[in-house]
Protein backbone atom coordinates (compact mmCIF):
# COMPACT_ATOMS: atom_id res chain seq x y z
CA UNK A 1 0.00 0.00 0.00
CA UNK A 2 2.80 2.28 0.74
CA UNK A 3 4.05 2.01 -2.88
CA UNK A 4 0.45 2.82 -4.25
CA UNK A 5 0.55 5.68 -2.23
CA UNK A 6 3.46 6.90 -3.22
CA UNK A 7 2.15 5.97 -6.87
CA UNK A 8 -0.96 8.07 -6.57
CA UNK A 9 0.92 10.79 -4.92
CA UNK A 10 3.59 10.97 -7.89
CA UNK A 11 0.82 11.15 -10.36
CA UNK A 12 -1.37 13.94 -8.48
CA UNK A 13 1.85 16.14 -8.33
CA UNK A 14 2.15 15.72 -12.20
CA UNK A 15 -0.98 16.56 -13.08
CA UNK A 16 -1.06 19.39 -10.66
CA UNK A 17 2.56 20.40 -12.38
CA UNK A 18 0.99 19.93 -16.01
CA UNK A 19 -1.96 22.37 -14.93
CA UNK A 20 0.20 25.18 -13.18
CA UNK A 21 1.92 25.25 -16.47
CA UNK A 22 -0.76 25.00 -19.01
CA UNK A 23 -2.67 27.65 -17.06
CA UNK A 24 0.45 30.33 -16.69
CA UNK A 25 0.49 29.99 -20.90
CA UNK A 26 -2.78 30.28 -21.14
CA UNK A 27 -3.01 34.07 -18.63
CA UNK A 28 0.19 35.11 -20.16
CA UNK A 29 -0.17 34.32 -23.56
CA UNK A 30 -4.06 35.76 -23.68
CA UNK A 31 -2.34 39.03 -21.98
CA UNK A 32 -0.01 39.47 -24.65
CA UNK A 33 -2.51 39.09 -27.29
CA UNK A 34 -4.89 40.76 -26.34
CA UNK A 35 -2.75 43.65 -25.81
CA UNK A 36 -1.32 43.53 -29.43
CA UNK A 37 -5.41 43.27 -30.38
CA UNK A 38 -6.12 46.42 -28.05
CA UNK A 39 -3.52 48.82 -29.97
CA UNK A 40 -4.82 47.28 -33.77
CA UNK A 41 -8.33 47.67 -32.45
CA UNK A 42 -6.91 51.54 -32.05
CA UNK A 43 -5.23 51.56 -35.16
CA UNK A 44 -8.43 50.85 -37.06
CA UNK A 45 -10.65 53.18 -35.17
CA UNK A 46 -8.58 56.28 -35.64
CA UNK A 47 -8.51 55.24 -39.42
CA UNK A 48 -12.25 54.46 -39.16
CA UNK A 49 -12.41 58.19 -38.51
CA UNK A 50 -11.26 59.45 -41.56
CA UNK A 51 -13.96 57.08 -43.61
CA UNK A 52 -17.22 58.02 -44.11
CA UNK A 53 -20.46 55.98 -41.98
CA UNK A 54 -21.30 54.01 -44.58
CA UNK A 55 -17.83 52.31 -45.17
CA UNK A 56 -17.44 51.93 -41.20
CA UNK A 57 -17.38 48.17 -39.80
CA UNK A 58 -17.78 47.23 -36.11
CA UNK A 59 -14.69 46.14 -34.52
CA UNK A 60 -16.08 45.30 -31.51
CA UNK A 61 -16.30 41.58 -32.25
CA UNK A 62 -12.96 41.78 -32.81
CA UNK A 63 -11.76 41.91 -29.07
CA UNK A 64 -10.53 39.01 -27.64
CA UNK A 65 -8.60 37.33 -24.21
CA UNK A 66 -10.46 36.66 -21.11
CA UNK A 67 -13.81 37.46 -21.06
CA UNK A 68 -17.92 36.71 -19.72
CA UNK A 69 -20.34 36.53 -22.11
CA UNK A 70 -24.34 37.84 -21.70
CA UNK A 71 -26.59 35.91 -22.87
CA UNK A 72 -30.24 36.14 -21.80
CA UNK A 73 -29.38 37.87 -18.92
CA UNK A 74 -27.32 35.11 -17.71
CA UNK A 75 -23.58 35.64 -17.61
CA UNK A 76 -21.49 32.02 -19.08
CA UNK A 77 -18.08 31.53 -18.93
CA UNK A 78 -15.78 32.30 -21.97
CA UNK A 79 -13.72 29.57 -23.82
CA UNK A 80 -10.43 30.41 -22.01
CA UNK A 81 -12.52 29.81 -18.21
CA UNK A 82 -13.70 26.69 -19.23
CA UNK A 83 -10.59 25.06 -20.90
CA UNK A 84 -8.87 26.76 -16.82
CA UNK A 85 -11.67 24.69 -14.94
CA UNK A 86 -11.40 21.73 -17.54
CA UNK A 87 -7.95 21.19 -16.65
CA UNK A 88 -7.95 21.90 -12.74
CA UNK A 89 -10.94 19.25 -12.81
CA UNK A 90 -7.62 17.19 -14.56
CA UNK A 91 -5.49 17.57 -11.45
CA UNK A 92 -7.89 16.60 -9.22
CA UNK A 93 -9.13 13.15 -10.84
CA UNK A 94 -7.38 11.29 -9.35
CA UNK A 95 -8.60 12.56 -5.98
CA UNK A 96 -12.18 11.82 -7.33
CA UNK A 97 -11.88 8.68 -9.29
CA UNK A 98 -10.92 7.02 -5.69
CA UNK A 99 -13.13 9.06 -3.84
CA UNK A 100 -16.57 8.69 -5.92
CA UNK A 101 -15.96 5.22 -7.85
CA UNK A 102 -15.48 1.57 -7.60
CA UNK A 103 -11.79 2.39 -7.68
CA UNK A 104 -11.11 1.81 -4.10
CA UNK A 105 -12.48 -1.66 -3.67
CA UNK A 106 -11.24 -2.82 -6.74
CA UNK A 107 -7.35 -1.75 -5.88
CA UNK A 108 -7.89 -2.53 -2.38
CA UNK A 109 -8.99 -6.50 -2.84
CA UNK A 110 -6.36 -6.65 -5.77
CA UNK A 111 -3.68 -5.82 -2.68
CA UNK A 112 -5.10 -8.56 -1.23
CA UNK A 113 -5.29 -10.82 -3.91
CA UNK A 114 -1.22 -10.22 -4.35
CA UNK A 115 -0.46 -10.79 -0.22
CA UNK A 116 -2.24 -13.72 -0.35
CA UNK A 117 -0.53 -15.62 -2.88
CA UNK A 118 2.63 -14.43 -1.37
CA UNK A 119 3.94 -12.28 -4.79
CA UNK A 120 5.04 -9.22 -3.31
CA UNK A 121 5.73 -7.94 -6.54
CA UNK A 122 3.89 -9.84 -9.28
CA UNK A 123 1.95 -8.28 -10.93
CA UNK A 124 3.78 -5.42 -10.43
CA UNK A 125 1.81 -1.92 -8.94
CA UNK A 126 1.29 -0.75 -12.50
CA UNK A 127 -0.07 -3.34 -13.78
CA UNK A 128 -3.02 -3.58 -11.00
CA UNK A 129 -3.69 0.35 -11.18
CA UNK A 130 -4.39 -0.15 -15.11
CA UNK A 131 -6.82 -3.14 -14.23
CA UNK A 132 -8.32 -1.27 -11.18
CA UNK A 133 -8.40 1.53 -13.75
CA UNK A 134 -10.37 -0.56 -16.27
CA UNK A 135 -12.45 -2.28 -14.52
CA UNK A 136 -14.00 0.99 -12.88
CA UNK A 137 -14.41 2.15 -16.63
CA UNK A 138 -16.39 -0.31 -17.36
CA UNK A 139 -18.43 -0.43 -14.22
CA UNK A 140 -18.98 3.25 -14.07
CA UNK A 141 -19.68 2.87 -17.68
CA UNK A 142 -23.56 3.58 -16.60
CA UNK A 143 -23.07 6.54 -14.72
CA UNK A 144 -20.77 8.54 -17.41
CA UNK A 145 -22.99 7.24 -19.90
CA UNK A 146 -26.05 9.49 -18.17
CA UNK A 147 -23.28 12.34 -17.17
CA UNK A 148 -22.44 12.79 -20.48
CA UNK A 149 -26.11 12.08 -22.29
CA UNK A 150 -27.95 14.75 -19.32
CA UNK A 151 -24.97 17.10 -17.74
CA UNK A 152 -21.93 17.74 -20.73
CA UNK A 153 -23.80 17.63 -24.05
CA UNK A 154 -26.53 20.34 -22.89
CA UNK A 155 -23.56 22.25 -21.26
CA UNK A 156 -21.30 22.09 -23.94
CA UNK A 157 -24.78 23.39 -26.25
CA UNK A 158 -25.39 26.18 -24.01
CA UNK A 159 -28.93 24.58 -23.04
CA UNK A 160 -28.25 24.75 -19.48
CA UNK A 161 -25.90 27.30 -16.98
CA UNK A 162 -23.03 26.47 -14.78
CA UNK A 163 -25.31 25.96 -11.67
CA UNK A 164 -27.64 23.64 -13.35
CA UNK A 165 -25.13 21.52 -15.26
CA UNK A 166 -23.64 21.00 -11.34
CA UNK A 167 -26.98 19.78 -9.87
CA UNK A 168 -27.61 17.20 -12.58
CA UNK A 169 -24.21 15.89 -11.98
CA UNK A 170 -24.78 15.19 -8.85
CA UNK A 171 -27.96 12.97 -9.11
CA UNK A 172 -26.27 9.67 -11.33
CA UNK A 173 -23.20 10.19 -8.27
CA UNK A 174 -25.46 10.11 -5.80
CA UNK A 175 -27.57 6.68 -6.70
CA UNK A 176 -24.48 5.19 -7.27
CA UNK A 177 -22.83 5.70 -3.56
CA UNK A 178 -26.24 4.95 -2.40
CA UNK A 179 -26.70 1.74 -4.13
CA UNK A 180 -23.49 0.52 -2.68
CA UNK A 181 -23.10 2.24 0.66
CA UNK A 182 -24.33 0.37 3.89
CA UNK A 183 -27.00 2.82 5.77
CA UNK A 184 -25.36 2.50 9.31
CA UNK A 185 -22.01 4.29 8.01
CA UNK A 186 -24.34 7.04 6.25
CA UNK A 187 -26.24 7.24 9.95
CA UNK A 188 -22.96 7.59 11.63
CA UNK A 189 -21.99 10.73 9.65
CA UNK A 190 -25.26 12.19 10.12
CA UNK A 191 -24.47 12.28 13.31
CA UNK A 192 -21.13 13.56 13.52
CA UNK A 193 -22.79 16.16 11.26
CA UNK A 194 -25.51 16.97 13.18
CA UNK A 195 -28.37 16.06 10.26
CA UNK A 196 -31.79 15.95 11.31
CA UNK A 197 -32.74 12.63 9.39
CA UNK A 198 -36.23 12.90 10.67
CA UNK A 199 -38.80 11.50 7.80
CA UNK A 200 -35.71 10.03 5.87
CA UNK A 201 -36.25 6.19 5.04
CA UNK A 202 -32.53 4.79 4.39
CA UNK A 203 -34.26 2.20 2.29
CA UNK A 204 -35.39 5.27 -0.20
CA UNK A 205 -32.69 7.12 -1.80
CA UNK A 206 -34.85 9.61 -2.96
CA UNK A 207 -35.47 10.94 0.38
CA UNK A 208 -32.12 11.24 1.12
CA UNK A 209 -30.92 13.78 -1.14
CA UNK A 210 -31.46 16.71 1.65
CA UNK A 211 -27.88 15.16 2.65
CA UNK A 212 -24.97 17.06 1.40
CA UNK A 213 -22.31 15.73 -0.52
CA UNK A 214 -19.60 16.24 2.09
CA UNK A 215 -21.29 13.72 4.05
CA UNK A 216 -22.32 11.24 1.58
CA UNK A 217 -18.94 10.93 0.49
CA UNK A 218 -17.24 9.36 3.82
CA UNK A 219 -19.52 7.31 4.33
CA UNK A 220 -19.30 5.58 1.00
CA UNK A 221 -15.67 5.41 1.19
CA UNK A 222 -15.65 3.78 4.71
CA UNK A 223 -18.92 1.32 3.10
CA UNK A 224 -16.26 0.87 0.50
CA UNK A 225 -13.36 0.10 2.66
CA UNK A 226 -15.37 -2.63 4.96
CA UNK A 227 -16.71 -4.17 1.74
CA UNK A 228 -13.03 -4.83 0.26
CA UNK A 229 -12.18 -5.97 3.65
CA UNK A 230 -14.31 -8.65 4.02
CA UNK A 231 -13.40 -9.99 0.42
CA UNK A 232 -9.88 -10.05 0.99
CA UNK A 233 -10.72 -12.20 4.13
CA UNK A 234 -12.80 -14.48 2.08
CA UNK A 235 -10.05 -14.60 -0.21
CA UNK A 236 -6.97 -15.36 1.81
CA UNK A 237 -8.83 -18.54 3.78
CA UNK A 238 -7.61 -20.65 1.20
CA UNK A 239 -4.29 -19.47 1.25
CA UNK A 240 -3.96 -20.02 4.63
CA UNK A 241 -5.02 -23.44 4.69
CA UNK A 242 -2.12 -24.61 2.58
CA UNK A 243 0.15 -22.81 4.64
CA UNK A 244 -0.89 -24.58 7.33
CA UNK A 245 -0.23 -27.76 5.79
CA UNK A 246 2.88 -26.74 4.30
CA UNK A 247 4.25 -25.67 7.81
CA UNK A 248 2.51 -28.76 9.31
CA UNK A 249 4.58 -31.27 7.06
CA UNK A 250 7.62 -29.35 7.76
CA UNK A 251 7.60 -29.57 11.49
CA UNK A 252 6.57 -33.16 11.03
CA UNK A 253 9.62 -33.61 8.95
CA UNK A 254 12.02 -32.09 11.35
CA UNK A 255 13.01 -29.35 8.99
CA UNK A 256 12.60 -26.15 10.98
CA UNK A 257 15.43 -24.12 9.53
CA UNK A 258 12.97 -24.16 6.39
CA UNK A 259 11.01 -21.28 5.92
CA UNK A 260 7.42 -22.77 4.77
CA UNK A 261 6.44 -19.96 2.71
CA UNK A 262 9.21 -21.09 0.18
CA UNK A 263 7.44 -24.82 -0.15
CA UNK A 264 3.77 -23.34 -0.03
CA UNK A 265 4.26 -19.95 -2.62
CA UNK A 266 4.34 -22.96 -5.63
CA UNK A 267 1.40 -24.79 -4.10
CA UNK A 268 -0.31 -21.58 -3.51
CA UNK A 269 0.23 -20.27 -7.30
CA UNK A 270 -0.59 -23.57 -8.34
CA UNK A 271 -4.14 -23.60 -6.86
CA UNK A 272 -4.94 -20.04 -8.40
CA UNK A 273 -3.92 -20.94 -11.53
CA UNK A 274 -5.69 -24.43 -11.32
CA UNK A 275 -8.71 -22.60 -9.84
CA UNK A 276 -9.05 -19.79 -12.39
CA UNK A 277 -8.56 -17.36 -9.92
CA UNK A 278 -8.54 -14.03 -11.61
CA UNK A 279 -11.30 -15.04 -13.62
CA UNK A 280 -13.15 -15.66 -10.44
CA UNK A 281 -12.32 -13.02 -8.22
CA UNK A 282 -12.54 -10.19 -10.45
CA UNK A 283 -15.71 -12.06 -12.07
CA UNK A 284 -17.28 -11.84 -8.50
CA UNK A 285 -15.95 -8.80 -7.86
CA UNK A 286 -17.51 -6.82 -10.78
CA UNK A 287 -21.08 -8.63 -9.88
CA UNK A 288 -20.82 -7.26 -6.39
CA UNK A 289 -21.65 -3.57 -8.15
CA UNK A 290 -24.79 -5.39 -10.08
């Protein structure tokens, strides 16, 4: 776990990097432009002077840099704002892939997976963050399906505003955590919180969106947590069991200079691969979000 932290930490502090960057350009260069499109603008209007009315154009479409646009009466954010927010929300996916997905039971029972079988390093870190990665793809599939289909493609058309486009996100998010969440770790933060959950039914999501999001969130991350817990027990009983037999049959044998995790790694790998294993944990563990 230590290396995945230091994983996830590494790639946080190069997106974070990447967006400092991109976002310096993006002030400095629009500066600079617009400046040299102030004094043409100028240019043109002192020439505009000397023409008659008829042959005058409107330059004022012409300005450009960082702007807010009107329209009807609502002010939208320019190009240059969005593409700013677009990448911060960058840096900080990481944060929210773990914090809002199936990310964090998948990596977390993987771990296990790994400990059990007694490869500390096989399949290496990378390799599980790109399954973990994956796999939440295709179980969120769902969920960015409807974000995209209800929240970016009216956004992006201008059918709905900033405030709106937030709201609507926060609806497919919210079934999700419920769906998967056990009620006692949502009842536990309402209370830390200080929520009145007085005519909620825990059994009805729908009368639990009153609940802000800053609750919601720990609680499905601890649900989360427990969940991937309890798999990785389930998963390392058999594991154990050969263990025992290996060290059994080596005390037996007099051999205690030994160490029985050399004799029982082979028997362990042996049984996964004889059992299918991957097939049937990650099989079962997809299911458990179905």
């Amino acid at each position: 776990m230590k290396k995945l932290k230091k994983i996830y930490c590494s790639i946080s502090l190069a997106f974070g990097t990447v967006t400092l960057l991109l976002a310096l350009f993006l002030c400095f260069g629009q500066s600079a432009y617009a400046t040299g499109a102030n004094d043409q603008l100028t240019n043109e209007r002192v020439q505009d002077t000397n023409t008659p009315n008829t042959e005058r154009r409107d330059t004022s479409t012409d300005r450009t840099g960082l702007s807010f646009s009107l329209n009807n009466e609502e002010g939208n954010l320019s190009g240059n704002i969005r593409l700013l927010i677009g990448l911060t929300i960058i840096s900080l996916a990481p944060a929210i892939l773990i914090m809002l997905t199936s990310f964090t039971r998948i990596i977390v029972v993987l771990h296990f997976v790994r400990t059990a079988v007694g490869t500390q390093t096989v399949p290496p870190n990378q390799v599980m963050i790109g399954l973990a990665l994956f796999l939440t793809l295709f179980i969120m599939n769902p969920v960015f399906s409807e974000l995209n289909d209800t929240v970016v493609k009216p956004f992006d058309a201008g059918e709905i505003s900033q405030e709106e486009a937030l709201e609507r996100a926060e609806q497919p998010i919210r079934r999700f955590m419920y769906k998967e969440m056990q009620r006692k770790d949502l009842k536990l933060f309402c209370d830390i919180a200080n929520i009145d959950m007085t005519g909620m039914d825990l059994s009805e999501p729908e009368t639990l969106d009153p609940i802000p999001m800053h609750v919601v969130i720990p609680s499905f991350i601890v649900s989360e947590l427990r969940t991937a817990f309890i798999i990785g027990f389930l998963i390392y009983i058999p594991f154990i069991v050969i263990d025992m037999v290996v060290a059994s049959v080596l005390m037996s044998m007099g051999m205690m200079m030994l160490p029985p995790t050399t004799i029982s790694m082979p028997f362990k790998i042996l049984l996964f691969v004889l059992a299918d294993g991957w097939d049937l944990i990650i099989g079962n563990l997809v299911k458990t979000f179905y």
